[in-house]
Protein backbone atom coordinates (compact mmCIF):
# COMPACT_ATOMS: atom_id res chain seq x y z
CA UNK A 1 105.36 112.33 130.09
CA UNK A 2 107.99 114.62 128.73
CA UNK A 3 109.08 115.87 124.83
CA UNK A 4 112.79 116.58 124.72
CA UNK A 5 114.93 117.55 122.53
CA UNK A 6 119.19 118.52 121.61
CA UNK A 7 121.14 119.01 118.71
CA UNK A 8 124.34 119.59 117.70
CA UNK A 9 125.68 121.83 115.13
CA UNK A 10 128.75 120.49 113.69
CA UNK A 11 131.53 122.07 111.30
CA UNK A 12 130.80 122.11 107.77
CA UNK A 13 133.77 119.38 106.66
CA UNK A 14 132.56 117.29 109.78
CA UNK A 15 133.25 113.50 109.33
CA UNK A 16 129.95 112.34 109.62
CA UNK A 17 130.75 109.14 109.94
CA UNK A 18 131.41 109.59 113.62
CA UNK A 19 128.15 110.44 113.82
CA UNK A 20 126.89 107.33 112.28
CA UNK A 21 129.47 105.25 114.02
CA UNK A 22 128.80 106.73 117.78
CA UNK A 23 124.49 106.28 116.76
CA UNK A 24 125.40 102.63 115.96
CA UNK A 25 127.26 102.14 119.09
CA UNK A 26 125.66 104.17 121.24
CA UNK A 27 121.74 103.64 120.55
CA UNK A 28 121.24 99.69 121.23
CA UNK A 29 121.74 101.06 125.05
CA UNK A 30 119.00 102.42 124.74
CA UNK A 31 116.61 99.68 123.23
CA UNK A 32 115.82 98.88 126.77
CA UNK A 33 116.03 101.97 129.03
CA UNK A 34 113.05 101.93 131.72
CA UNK A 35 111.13 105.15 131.78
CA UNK A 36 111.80 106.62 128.05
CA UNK A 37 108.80 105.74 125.09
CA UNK A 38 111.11 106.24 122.59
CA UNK A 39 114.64 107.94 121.58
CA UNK A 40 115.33 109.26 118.40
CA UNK A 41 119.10 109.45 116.84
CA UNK A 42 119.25 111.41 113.91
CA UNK A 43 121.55 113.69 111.31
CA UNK A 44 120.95 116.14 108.70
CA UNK A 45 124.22 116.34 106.09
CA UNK A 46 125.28 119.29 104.20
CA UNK A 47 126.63 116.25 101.88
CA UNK A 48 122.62 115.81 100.96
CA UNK A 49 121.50 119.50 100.35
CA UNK A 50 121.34 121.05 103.92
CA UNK A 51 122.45 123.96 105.16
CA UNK A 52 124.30 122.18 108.14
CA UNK A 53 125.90 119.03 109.43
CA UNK A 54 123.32 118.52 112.62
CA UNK A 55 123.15 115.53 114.94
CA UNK A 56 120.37 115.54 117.03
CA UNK A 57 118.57 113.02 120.29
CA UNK A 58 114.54 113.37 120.33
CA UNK A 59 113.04 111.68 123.12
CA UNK A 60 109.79 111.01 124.58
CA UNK A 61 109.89 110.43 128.23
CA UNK A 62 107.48 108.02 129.87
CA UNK A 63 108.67 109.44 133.31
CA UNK A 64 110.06 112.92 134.27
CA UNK A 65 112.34 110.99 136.98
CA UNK A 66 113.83 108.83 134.12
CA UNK A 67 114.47 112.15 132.24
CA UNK A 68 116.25 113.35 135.50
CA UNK A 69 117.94 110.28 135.51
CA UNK A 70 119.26 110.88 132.73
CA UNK A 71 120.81 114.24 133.30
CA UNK A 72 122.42 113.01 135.91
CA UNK A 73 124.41 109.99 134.99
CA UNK A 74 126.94 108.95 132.22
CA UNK A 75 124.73 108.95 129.02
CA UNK A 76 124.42 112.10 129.78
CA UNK A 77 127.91 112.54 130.87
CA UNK A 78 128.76 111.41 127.10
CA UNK A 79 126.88 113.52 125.58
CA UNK A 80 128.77 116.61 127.45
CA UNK A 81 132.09 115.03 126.93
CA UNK A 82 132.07 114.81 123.22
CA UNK A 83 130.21 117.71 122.46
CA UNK A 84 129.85 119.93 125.06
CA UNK A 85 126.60 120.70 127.38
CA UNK A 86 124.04 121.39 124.93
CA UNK A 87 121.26 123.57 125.23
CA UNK A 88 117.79 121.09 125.86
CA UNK A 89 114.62 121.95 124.75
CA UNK A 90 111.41 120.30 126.27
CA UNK A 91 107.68 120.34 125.63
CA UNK A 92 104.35 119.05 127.50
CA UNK A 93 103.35 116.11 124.89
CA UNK A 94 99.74 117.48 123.56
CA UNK A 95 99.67 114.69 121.75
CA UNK A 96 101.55 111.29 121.03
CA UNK A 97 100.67 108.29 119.07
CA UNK A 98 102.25 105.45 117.62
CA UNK A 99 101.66 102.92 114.82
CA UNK A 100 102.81 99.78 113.97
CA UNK A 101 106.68 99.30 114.34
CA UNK A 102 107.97 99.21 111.17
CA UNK A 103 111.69 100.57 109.60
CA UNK A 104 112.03 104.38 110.77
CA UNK A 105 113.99 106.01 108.02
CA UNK A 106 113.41 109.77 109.00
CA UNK A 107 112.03 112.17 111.60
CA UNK A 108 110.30 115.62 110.77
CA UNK A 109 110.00 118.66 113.05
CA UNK A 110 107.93 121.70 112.58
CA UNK A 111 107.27 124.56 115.07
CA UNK A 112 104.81 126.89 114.49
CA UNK A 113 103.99 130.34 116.93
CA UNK A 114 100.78 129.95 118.78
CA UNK A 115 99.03 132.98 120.14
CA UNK A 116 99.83 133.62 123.47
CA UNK A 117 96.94 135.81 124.59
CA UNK A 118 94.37 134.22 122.40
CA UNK A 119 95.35 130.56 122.74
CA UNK A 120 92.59 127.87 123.07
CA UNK A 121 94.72 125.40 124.43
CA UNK A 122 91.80 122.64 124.23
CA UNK A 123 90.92 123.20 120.43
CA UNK A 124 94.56 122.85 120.17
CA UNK A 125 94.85 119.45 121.91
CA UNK A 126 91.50 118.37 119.68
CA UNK A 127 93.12 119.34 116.38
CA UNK A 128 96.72 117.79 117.50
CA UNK A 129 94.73 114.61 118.32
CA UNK A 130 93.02 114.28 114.91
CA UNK A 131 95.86 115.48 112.82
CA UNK A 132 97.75 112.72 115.02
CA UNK A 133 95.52 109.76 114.08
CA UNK A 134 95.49 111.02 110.20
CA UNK A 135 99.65 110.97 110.18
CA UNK A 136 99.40 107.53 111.48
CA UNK A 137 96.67 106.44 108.91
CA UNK A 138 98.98 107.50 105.74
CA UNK A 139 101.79 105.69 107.40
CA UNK A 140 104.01 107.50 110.08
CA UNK A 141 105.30 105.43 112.80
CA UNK A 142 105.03 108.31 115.86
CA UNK A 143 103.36 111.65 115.90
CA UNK A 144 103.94 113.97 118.63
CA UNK A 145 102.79 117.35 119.43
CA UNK A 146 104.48 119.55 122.13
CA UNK A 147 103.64 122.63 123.85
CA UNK A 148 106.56 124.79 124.43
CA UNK A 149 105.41 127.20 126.94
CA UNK A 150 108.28 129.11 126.80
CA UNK A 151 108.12 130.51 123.36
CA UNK A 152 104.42 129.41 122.86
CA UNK A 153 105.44 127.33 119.92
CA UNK A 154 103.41 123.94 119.05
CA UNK A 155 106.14 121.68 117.79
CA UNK A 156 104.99 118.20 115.68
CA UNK A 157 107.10 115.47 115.21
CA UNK A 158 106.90 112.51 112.94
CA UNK A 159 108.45 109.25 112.73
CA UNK A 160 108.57 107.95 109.00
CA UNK A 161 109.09 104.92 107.30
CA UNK A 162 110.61 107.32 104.48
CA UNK A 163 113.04 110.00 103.91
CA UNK A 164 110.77 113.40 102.72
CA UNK A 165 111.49 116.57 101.22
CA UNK A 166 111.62 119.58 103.45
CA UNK A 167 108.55 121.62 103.04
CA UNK A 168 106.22 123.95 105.15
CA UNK A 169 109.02 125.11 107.52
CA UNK A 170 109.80 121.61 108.42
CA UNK A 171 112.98 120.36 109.35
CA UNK A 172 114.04 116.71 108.15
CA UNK A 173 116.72 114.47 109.46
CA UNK A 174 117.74 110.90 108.51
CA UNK A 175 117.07 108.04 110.91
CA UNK A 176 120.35 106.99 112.73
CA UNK A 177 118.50 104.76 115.54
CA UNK A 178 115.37 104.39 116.92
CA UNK A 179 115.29 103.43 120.19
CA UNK A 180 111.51 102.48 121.26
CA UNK A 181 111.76 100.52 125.12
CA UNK A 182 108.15 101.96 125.61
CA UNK A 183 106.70 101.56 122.63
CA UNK A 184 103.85 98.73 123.90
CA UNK A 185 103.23 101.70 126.88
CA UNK A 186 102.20 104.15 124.63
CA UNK A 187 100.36 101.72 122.36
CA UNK A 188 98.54 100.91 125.43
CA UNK A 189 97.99 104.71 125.91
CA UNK A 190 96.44 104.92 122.87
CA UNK A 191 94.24 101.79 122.51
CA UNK A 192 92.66 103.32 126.08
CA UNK A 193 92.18 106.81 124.01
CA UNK A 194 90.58 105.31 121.34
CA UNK A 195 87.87 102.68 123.85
């Protein structure tokens, strides 16, 4: 399993109704693509209080080989064609979970500095895995946790059946498309974590 993620900074009078447009057209391919749990399309607007017009892909790869895949064919060819090769972070999932499927209306992302000499990597995974389960209980729809051993940065993800104010350092962005192919594979994941 991978954690991957782009985005795309885009001018300040951007038309972002190409973004919403290319997301519509763009992210039923992806409803079925073999080796990817799920792929997030989303946008921040300066037109609702942020700083910056952003368009962004979160994905959660089932398979490193589809991620590869990936890289390697047109989507990805698309990607660099309208907007240039972007720069593509990736974690080691800690943790991932997923609820119900229900309406995704939002995604939140927070990173957060771990300490990189004094780092107890399995408390982390403990706390990610209960923090996790209590997300899902008040109503997310995914909650991820990555380790980015570059930086040494935990960064949390959430799926949400609601828009949220920014808070905490968080970063929100508004649902575009939610692609889930693997959903019922990391259900399954899950349902074996919790026997």
């Amino acid at each position: 399993m991978l954690v991957m993620q782009y985005a795309h900074r885009l001018p300040a009078d951007y038309d972002m109704s190409k973004i919403e447009e290319r997301a519509t057209q763009r992210g039923p391919l992806w409803d079925t693509m073999p080796g990817v749990g799920f792929k997030v399309f989303a946008a921040r607007r300066r037109s609702h209080g942020t700083a910056d017009n952003v368009y962004t892909s979160i994905y959660v790869w089932l398979e490193t080989a589809a991620a590869l895949k990936f890289l390697s064919d047109d989507r990805f060819g698309a990607v660099v064609s309208g907007f240039g090769r972007p720069l593509i972070e990736t974690w080691l999932p800690v943790d991932v979970r997923v609820n119900a499927i229900g309406g995704a209306k939002a995604t939140s992302i927070v990173r957060s500095a771990i300490d990189v000499h004094g780092a107890d990597i399995a408390a982390l995974r403990a706390n990610e895995n209960e923090r996790n389960a209590v997300l899902l209980r008040e109503g997310a729809l995914a909650a991820v946790s990555g380790l980015d051993v570059h930086r040494w940065q935990l960064v949390r993800y959430a799926v949400l059946p609601e828009v949220k104010a920014e808070q905490n350092g968080e970063i929100a962005y508004d649902m575009l498309h939610f692609a889930r192919p693997g959903w019922a594979a990391l259900a399954a994941t899950d349902a074996k974590r919790a026997a």
